[in-house]
N, C-alpha and C. Protein backbone atom coordinates (compact mmCIF):
# COMPACT_ATOMS: atom_id res chain seq x y z
N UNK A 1 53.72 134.17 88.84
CA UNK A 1 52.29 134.32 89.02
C UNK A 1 51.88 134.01 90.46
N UNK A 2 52.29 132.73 91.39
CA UNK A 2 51.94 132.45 92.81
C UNK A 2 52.63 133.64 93.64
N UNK A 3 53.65 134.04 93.04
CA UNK A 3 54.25 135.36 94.01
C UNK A 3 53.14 136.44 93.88
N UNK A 4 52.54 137.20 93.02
CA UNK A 4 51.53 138.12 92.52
C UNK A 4 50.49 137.67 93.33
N UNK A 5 50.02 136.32 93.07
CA UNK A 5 48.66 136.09 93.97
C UNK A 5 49.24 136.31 95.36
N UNK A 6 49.79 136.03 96.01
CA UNK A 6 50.71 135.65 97.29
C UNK A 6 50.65 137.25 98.01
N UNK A 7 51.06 138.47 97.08
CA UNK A 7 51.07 139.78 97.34
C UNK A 7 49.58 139.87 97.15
N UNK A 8 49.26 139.85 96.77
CA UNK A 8 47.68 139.94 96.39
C UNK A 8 46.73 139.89 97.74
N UNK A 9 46.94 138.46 97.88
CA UNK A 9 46.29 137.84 99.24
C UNK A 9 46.61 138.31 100.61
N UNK A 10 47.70 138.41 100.68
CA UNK A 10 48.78 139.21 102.12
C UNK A 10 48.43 140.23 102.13
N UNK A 11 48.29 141.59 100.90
CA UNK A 11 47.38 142.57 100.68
C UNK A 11 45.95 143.11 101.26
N UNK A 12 45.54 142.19 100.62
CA UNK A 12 43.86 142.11 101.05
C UNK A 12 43.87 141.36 102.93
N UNK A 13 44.78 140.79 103.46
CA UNK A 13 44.36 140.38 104.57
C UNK A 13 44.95 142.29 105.70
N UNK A 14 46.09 142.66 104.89
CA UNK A 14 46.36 143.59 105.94
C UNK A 14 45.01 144.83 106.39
N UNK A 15 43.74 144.61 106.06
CA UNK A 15 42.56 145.12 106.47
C UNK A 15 41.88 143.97 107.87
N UNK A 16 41.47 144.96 108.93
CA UNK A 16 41.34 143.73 110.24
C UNK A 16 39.92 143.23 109.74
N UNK A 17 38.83 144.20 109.04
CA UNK A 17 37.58 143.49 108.81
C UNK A 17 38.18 142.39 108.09
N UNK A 18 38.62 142.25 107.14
CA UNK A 18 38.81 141.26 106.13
C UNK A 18 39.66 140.14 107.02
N UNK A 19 40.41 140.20 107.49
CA UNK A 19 41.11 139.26 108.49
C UNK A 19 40.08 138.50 109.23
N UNK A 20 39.28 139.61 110.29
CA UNK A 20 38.46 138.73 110.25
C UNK A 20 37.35 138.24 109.91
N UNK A 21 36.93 138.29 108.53
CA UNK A 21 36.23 137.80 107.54
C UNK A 21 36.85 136.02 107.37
N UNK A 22 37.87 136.25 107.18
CA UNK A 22 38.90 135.27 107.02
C UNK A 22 39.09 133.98 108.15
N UNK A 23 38.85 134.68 109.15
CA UNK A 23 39.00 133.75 110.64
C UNK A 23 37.88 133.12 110.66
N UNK A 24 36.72 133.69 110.99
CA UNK A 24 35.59 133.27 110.98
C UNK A 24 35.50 132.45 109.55
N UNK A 25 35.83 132.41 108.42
CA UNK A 25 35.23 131.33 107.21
C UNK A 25 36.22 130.12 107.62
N UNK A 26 37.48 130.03 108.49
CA UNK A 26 38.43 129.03 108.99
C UNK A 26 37.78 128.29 110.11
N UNK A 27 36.40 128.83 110.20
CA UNK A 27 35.97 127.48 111.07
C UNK A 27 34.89 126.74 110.08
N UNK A 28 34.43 127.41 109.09
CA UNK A 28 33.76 126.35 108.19
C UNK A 28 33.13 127.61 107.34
N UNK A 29 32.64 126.88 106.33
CA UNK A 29 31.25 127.88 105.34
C UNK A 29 30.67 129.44 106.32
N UNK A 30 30.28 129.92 105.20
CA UNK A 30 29.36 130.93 105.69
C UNK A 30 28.56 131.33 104.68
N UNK A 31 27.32 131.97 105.02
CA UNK A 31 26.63 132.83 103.78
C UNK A 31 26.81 134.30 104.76
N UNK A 32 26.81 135.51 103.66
CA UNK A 32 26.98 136.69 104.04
C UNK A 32 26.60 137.21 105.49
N UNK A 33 25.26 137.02 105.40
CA UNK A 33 24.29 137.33 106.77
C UNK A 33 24.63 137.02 107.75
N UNK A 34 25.38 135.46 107.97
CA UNK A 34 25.81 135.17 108.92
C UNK A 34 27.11 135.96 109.17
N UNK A 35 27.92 136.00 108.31
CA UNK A 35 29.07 136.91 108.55
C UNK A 35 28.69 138.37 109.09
N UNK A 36 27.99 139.14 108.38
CA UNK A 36 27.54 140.04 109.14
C UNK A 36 27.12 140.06 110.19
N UNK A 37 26.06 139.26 110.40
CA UNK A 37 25.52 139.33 112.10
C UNK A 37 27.01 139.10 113.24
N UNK A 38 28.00 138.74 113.14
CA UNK A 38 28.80 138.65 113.83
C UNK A 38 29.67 139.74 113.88
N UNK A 39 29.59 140.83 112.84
CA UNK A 39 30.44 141.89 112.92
C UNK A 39 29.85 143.31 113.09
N UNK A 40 30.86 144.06 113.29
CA UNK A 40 30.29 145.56 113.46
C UNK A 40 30.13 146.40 112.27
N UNK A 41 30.05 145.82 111.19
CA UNK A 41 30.11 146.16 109.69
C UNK A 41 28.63 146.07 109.18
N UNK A 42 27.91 146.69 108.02
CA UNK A 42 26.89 146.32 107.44
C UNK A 42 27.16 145.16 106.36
N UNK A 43 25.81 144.71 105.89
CA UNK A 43 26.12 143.43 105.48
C UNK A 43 26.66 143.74 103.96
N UNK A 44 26.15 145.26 103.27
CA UNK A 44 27.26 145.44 102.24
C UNK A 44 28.18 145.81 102.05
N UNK A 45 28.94 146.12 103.58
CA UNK A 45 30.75 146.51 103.84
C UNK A 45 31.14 144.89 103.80
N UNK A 46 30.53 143.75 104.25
CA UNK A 46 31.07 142.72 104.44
C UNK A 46 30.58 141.98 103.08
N UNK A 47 29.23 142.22 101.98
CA UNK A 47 30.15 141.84 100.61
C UNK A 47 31.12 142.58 99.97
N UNK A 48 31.22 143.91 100.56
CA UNK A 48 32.69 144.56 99.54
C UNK A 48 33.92 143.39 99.82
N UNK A 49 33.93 143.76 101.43
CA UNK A 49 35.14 142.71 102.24
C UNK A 49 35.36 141.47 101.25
N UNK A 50 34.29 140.75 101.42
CA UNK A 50 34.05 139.40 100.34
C UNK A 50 34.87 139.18 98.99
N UNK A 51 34.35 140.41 98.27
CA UNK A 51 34.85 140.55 97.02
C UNK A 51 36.37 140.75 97.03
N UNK A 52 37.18 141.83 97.67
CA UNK A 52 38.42 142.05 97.88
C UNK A 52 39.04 140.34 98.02
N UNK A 53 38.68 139.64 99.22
CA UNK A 53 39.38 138.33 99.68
C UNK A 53 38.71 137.50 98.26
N UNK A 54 37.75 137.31 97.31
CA UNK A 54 37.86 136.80 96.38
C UNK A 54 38.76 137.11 95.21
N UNK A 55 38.96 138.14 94.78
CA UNK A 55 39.93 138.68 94.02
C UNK A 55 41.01 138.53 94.24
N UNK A 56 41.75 138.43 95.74
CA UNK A 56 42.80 137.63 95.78
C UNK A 56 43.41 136.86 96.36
N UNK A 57 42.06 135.51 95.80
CA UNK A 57 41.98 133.81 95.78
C UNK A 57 41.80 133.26 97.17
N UNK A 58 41.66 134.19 98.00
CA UNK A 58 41.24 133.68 99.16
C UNK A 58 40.36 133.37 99.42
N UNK A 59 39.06 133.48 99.17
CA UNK A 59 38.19 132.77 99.09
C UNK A 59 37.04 132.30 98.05
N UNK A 60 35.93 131.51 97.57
CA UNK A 60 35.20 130.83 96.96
C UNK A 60 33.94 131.08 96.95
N UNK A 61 32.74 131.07 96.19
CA UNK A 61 31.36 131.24 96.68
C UNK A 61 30.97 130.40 96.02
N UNK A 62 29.99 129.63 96.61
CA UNK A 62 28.61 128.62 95.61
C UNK A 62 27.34 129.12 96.03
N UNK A 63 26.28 128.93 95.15
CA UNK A 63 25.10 129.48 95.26
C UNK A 63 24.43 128.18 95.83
N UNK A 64 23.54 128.79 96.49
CA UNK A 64 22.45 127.45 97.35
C UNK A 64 21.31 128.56 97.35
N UNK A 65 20.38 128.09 96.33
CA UNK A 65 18.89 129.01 96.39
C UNK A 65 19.25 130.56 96.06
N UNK A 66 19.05 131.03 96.61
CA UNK A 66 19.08 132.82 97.03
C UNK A 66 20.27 133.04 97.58
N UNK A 67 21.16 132.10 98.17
CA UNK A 67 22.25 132.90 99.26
C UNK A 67 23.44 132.15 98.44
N UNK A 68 24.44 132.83 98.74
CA UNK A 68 25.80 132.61 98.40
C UNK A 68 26.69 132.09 99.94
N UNK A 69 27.08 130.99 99.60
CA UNK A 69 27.91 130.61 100.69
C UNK A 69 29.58 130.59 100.27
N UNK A 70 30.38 131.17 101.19
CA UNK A 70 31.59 131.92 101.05
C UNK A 70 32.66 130.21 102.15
N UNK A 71 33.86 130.19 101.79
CA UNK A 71 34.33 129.28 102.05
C UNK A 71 35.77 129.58 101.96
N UNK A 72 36.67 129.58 102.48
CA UNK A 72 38.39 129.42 102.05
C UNK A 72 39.01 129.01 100.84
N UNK A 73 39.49 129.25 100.03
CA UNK A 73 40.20 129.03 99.07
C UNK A 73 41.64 128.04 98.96
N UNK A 74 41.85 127.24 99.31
CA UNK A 74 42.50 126.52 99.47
C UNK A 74 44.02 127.07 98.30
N UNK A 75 44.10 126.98 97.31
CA UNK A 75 44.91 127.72 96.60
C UNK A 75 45.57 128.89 96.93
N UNK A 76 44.63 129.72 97.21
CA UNK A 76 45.38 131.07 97.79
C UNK A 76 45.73 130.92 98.82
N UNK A 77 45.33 130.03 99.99
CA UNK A 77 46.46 130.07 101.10
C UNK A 77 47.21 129.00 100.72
N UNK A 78 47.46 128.37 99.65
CA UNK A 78 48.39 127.64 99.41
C UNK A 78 49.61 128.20 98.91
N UNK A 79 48.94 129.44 98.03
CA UNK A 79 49.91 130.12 97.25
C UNK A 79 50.74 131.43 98.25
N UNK A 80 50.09 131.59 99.59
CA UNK A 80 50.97 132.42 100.45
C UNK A 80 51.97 131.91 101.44
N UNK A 81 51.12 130.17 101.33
CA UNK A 81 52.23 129.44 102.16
C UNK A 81 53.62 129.76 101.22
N UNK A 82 53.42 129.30 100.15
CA UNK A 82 54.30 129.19 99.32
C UNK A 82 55.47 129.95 99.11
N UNK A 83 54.79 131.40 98.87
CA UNK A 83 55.60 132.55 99.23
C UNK A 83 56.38 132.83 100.43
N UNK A 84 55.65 132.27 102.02
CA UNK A 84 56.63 132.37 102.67
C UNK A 84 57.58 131.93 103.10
N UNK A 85 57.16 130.01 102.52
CA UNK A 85 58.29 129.31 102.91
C UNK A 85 59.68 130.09 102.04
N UNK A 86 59.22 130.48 100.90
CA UNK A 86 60.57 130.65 100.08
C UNK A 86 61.29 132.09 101.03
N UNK A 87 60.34 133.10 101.41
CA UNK A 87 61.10 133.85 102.44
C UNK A 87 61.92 133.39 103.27
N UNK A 88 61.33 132.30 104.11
CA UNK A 88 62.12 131.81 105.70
C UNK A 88 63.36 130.67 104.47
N UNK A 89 63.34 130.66 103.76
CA UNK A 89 64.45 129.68 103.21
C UNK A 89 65.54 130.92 103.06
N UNK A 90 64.92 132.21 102.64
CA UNK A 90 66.46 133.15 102.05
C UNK A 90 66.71 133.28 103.58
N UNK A 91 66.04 133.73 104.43
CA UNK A 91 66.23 134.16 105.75
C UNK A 91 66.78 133.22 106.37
N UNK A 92 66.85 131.83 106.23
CA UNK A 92 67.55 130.94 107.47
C UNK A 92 69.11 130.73 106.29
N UNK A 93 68.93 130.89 105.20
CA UNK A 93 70.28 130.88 104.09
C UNK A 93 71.06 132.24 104.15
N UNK A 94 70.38 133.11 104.92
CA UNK A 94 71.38 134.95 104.96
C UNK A 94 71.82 134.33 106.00
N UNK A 95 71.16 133.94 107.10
CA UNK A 95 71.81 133.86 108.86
C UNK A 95 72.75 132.97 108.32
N UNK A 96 72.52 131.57 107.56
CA UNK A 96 73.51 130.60 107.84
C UNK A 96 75.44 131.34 106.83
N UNK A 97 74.89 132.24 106.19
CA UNK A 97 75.92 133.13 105.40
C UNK A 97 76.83 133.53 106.86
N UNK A 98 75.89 134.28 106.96
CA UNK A 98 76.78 135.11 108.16
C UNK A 98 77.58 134.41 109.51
N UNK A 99 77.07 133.42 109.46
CA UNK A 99 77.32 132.57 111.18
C UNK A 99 78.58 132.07 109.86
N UNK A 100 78.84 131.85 109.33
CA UNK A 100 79.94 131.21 108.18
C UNK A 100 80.99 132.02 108.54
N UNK A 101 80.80 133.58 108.23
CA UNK A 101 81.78 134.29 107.71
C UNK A 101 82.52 134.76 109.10
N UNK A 102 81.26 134.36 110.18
CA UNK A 102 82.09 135.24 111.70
C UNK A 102 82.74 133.87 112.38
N UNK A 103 83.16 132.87 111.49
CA UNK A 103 83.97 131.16 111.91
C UNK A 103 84.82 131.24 111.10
């Protein structure tokens, strides 16, 4: 299941709006508007954006009044760390194969 979210999330970031949707919520909260005003997107390309990086777990919303404030997901980049450490583990365990077999 963390591998699925993991593809999921890595997925949804290979779009640059959404990336940086993503950068910008890594310096703190946002509500939509503000995200928009900083991009070259309208403000309902940047809730589609939203929705995509919520769907996979990257990010969070809470309501305050009228506006929705958008935030990092702590889980889902937990769950891609996750995924890649286990990559760089096969990858430093293939090299250490091979440096074996040419000794």
């Amino acid at each position: 299941m963390a591998n699925a979210q993991a593809l999921l999330a890595i997925t949804a970031l290979g779009d640059p709006t959404r990336r940086q949707i993503f950068e910008h919520l890594a310096h703190g909260p946002s509500p939509v508007g503000e995200l928009a005003s900083t991009m070259a997107v309208t403000r309902p390309a940047v809730s589609q954006h939203l929705r995509v990086l919520k769907e996979a777990g990257l990010v969070t919303e809470t309501a305050q009044g009228t506006r929705r404030i958008y935030r990092l997901d702590r889980r889902g980049i937990s769950a891609v760390h996750a995924w890649l450490d286990e990559r760089w583990a096969e990858a430093l365990n293939a090299t250490g194969s091979t440096l074996e077999q040419d000794f």
